[in-house]
PDB file of N, CA and C in Angstrom:
ATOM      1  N   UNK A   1      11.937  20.568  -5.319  1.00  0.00           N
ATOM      2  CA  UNK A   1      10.532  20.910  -5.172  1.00  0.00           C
ATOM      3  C   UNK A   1       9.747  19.649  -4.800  1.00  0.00           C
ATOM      4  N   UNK A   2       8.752  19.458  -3.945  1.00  0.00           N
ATOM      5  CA  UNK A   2       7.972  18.713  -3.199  1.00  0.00           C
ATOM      6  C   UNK A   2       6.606  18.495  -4.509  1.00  0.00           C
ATOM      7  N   UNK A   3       6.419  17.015  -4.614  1.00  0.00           N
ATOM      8  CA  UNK A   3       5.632  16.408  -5.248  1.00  0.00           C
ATOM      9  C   UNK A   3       4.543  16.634  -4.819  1.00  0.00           C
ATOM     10  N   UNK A   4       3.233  17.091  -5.530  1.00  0.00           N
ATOM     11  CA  UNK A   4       1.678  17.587  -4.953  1.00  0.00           C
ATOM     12  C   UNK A   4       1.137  16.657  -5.099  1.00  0.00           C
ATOM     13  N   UNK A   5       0.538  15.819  -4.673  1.00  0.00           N
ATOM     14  CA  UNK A   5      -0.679  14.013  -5.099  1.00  0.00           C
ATOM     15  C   UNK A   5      -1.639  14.759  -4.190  1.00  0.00           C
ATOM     16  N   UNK A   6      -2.472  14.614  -5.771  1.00  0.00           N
ATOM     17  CA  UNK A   6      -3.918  14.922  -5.654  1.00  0.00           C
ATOM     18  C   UNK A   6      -4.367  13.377  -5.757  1.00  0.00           C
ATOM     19  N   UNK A   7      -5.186  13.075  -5.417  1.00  0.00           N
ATOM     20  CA  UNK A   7      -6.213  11.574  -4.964  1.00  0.00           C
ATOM     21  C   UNK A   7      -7.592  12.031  -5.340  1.00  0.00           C
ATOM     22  N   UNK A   8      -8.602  11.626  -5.737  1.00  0.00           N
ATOM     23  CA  UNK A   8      -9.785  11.536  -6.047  1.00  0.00           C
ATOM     24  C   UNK A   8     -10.577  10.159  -5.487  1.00  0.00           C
ATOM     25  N   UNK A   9     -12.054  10.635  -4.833  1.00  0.00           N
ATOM     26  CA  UNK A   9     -13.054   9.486  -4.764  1.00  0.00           C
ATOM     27  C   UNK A   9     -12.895   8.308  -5.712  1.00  0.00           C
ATOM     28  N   UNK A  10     -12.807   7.249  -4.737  1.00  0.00           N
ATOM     29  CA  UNK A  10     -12.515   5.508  -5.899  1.00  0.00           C
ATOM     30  C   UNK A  10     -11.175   5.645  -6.086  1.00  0.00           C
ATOM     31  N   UNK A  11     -10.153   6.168  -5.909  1.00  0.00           N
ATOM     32  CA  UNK A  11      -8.511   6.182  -6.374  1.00  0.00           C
ATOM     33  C   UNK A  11      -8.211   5.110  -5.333  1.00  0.00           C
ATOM     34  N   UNK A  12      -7.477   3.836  -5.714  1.00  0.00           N
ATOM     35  CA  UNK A  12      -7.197   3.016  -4.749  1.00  0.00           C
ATOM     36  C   UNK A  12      -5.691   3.112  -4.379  1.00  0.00           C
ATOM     37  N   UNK A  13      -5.447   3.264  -3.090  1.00  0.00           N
ATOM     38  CA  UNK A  13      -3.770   3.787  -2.433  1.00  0.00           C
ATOM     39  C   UNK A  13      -3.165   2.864  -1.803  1.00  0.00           C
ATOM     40  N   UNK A  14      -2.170   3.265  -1.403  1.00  0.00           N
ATOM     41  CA  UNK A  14      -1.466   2.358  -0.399  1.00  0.00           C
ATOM     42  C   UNK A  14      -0.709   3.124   0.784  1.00  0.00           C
ATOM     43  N   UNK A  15      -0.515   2.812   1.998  1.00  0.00           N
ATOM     44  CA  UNK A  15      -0.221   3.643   3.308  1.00  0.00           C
ATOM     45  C   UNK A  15       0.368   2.687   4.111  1.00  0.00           C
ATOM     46  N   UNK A  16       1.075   3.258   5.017  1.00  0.00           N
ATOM     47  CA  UNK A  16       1.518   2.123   5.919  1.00  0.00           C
ATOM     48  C   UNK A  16       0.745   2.556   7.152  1.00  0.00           C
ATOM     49  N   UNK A  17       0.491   1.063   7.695  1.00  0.00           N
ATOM     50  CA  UNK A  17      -0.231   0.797   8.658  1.00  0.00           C
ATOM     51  C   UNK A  17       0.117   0.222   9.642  1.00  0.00           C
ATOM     52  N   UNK A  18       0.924   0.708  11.158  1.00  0.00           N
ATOM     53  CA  UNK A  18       2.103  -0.003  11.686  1.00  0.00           C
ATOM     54  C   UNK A  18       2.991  -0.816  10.920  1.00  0.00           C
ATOM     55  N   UNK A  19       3.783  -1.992  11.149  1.00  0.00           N
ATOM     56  CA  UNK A  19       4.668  -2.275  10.130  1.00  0.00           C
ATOM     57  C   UNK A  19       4.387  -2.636   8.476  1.00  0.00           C
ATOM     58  N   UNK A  20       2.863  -3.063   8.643  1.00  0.00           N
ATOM     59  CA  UNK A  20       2.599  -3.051   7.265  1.00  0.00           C
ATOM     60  C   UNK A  20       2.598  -2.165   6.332  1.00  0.00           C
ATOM     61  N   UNK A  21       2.173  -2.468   4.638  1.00  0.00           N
ATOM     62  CA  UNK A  21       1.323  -1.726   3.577  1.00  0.00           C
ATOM     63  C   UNK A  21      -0.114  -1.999   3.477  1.00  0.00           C
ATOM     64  N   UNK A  22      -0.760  -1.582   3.523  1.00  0.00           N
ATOM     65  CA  UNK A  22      -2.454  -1.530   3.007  1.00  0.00           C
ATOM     66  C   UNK A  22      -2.768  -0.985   1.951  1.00  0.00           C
ATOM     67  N   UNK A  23      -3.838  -1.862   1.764  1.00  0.00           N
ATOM     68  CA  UNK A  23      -4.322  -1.052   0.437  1.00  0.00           C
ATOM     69  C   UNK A  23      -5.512  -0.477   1.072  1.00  0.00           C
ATOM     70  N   UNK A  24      -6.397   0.558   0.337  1.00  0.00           N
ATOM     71  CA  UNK A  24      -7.549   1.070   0.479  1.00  0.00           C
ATOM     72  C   UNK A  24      -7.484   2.044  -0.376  1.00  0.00           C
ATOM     73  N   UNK A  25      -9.229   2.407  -0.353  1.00  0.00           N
ATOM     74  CA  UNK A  25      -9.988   3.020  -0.624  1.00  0.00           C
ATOM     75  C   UNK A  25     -10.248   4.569  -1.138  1.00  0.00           C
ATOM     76  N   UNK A  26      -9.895   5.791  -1.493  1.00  0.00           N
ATOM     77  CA  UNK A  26     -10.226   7.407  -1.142  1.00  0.00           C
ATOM     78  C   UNK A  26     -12.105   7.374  -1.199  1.00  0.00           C
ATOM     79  N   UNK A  27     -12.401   7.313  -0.263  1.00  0.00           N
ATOM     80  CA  UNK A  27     -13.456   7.567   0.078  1.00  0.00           C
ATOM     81  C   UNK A  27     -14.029   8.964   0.543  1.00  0.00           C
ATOM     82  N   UNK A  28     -12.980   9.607   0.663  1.00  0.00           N
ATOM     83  CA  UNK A  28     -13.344  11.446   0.602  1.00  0.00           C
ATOM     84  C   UNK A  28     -12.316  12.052   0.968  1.00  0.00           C
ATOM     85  N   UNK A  29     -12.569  13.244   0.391  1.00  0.00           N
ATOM     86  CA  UNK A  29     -11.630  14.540   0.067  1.00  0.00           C
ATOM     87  C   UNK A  29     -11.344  15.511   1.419  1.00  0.00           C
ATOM     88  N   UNK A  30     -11.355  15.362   2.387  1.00  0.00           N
ATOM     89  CA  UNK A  30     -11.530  16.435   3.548  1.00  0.00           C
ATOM     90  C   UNK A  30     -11.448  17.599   3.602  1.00  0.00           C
ATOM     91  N   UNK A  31     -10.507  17.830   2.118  1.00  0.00           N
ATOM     92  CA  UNK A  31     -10.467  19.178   2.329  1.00  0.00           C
ATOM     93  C   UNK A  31      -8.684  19.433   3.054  1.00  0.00           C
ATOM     94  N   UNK A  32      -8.066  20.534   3.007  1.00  0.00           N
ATOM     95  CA  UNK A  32      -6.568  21.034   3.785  1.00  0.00           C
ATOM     96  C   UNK A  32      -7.422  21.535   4.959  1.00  0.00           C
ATOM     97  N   UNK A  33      -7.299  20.791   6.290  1.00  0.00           N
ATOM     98  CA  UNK A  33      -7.589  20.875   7.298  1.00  0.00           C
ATOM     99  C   UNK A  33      -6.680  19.949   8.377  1.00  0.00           C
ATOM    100  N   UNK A  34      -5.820  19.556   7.505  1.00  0.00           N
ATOM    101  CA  UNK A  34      -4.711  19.351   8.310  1.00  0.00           C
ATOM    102  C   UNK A  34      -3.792  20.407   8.954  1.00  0.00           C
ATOM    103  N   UNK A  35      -2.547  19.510   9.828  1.00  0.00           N
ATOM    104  CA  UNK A  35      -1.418  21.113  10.366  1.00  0.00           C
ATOM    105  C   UNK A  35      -0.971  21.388   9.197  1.00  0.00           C
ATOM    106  N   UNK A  36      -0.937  23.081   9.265  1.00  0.00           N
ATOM    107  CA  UNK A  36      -0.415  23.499   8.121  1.00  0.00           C
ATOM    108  C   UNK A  36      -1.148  23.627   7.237  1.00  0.00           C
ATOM    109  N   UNK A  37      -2.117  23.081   7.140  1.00  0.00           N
ATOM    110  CA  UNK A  37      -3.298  23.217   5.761  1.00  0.00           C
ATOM    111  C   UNK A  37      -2.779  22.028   4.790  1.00  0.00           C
ATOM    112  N   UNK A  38      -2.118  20.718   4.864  1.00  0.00           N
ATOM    113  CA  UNK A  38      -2.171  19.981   4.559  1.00  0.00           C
ATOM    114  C   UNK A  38      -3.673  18.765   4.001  1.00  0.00           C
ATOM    115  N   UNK A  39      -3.524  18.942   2.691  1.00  0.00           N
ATOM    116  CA  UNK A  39      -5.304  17.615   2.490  1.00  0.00           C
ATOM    117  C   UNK A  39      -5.289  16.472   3.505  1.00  0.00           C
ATOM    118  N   UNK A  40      -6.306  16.189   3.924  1.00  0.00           N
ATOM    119  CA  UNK A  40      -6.673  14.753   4.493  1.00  0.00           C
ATOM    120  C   UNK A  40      -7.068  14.268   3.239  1.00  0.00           C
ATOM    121  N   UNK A  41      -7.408  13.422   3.726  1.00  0.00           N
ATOM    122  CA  UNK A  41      -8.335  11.790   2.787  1.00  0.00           C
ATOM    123  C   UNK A  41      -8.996  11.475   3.667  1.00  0.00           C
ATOM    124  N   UNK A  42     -10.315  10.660   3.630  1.00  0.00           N
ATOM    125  CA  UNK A  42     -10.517   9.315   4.233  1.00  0.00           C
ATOM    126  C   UNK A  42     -10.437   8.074   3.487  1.00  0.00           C
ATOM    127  N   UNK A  43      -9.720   7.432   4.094  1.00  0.00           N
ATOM    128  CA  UNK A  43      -9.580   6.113   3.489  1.00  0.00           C
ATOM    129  C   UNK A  43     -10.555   4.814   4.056  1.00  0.00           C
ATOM    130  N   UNK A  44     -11.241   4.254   3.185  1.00  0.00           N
ATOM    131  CA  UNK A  44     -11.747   2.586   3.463  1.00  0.00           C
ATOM    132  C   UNK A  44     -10.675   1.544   3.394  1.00  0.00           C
ATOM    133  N   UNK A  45     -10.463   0.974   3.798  1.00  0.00           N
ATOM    134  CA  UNK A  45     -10.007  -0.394   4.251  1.00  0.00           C
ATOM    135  C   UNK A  45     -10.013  -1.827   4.613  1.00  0.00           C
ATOM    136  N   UNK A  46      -9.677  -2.563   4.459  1.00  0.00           N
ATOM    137  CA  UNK A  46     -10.154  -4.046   5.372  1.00  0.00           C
ATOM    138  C   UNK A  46      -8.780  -4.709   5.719  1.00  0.00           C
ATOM    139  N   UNK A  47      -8.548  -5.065   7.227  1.00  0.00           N
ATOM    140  CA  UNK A  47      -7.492  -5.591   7.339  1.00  0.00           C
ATOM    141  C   UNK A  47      -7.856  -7.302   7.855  1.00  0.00           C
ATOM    142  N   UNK A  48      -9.369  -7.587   7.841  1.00  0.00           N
ATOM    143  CA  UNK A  48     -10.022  -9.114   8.414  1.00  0.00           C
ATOM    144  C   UNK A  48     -11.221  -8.750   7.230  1.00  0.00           C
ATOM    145  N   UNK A  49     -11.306  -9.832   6.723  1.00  0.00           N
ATOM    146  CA  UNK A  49     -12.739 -10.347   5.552  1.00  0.00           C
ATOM    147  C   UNK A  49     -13.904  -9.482   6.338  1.00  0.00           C
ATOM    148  N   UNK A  50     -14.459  -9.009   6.138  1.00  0.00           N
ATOM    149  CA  UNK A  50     -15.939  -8.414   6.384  1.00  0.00           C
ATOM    150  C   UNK A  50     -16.208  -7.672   7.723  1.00  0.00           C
ATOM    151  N   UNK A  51     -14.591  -7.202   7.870  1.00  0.00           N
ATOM    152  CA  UNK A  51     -14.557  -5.829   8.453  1.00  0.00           C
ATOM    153  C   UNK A  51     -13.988  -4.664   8.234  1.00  0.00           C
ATOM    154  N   UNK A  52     -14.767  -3.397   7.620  1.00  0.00           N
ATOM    155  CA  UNK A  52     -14.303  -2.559   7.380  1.00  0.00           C
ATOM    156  C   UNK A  52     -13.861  -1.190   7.804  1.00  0.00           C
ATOM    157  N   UNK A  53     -12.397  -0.517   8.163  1.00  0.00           N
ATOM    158  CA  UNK A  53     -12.288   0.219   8.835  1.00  0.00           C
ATOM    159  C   UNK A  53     -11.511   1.479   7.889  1.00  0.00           C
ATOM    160  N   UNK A  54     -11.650   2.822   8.589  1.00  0.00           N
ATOM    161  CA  UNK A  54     -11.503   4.073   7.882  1.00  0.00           C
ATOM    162  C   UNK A  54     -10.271   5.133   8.172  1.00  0.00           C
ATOM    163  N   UNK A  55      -9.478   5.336   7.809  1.00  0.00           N
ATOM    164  CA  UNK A  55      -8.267   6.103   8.572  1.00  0.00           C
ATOM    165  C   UNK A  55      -8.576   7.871   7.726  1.00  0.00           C
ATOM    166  N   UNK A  56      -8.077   8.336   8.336  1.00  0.00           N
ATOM    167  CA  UNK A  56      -7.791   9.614   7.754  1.00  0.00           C
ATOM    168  C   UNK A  56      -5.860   9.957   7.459  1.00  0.00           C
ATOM    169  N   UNK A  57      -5.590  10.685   6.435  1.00  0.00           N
ATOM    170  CA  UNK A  57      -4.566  10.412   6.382  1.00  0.00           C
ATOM    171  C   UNK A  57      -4.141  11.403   5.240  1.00  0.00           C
ATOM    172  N   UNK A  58      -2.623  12.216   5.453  1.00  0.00           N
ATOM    173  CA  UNK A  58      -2.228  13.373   4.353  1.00  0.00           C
ATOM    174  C   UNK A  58      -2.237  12.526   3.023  1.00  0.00           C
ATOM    175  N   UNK A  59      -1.546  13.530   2.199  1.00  0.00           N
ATOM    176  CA  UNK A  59      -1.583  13.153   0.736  1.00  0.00           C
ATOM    177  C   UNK A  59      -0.192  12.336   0.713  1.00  0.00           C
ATOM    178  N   UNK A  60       0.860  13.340   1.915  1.00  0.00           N
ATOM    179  CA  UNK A  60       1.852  12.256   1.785  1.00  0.00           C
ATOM    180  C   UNK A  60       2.696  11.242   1.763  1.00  0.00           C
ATOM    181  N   UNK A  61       1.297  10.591   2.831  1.00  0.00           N
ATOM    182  CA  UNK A  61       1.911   9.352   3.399  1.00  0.00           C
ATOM    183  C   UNK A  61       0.549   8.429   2.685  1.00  0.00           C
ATOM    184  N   UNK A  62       0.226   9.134   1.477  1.00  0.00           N
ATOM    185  CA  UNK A  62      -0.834   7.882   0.336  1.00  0.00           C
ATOM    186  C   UNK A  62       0.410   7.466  -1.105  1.00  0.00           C
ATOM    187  N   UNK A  63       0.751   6.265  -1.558  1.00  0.00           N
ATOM    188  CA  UNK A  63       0.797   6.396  -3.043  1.00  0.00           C
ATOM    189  C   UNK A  63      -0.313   5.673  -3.451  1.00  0.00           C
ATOM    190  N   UNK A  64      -0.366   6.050  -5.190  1.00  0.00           N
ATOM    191  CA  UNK A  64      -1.648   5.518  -6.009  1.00  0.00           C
ATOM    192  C   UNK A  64      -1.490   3.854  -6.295  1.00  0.00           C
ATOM    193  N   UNK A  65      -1.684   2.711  -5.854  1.00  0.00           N
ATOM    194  CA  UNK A  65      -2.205   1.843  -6.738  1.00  0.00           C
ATOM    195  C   UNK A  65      -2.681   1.511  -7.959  1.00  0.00           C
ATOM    196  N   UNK A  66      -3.793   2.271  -8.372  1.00  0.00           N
ATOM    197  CA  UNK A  66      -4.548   1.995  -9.389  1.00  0.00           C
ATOM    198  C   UNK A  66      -5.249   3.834  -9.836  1.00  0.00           C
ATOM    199  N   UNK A  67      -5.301   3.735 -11.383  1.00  0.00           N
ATOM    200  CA  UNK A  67      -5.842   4.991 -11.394  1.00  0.00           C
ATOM    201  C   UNK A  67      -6.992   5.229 -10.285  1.00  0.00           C
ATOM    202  N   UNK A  68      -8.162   4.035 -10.895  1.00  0.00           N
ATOM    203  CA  UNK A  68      -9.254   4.073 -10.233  1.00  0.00           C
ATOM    204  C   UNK A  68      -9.969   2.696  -9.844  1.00  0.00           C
ATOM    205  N   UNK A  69     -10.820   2.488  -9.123  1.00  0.00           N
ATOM    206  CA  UNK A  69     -11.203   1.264  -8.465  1.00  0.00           C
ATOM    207  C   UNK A  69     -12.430   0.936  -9.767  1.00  0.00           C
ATOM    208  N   UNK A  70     -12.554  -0.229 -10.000  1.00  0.00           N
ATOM    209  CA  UNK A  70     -13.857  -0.455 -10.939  1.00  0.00           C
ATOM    210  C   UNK A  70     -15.376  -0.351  -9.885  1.00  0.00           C
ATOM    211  N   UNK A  71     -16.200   0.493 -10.407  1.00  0.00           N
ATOM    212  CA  UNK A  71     -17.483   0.201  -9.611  1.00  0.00           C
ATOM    213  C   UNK A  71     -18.552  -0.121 -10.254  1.00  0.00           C
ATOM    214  N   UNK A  72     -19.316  -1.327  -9.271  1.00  0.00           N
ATOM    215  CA  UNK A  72     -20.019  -2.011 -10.389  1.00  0.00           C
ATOM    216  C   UNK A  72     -19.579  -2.825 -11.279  1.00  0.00           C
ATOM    217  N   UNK A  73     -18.239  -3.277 -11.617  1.00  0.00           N
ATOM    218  CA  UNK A  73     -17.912  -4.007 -12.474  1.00  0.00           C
ATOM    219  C   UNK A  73     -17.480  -2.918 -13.920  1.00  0.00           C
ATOM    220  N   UNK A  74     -17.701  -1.685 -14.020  1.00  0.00           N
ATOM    221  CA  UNK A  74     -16.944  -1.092 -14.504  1.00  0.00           C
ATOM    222  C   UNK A  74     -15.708  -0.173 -14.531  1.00  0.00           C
ATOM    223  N   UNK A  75     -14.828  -0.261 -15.140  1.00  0.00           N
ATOM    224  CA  UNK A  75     -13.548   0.479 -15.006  1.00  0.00           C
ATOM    225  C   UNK A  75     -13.692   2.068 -14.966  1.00  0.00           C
TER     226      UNK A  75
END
């Protein structure tokens, strides 16, 4: 049976990004509007200091990092 990862707003992930890993962001839920009715995400990112860029991307090519990102300085 196939593993379901649910992601939530502030959940910080990891994806590959041509040969790399990245980290980022869940910055929103899209909704199953993928093929198949698969969830998107949008993801935030930075791959250069003080530029930030956004991918969209299934549930199954995210794992979790961190439960959740601190905002504000809180957990």
């Amino acid at each position: 049976m196939t593993e379901k990862r649910v992601f939530h707003v502030g959940n910080m992930v990891r994806f590959h990004f041509g040969p790399n890993k990245v980290n980022g962001v869940v910055k929103e839920d899209r909704g199953p509007i993928g093929v198949g009715g698969r969830r998107l995400y949008r993801i935030q990112f930075s791959l250069e200091p003080h530029h930030q860029s956004a991918i969209e991307l299934p549930a199954d090519e995210l794992e979790f990092v961190h439960d959740r990102v601190a905002l504000g300085g809180t957990p």
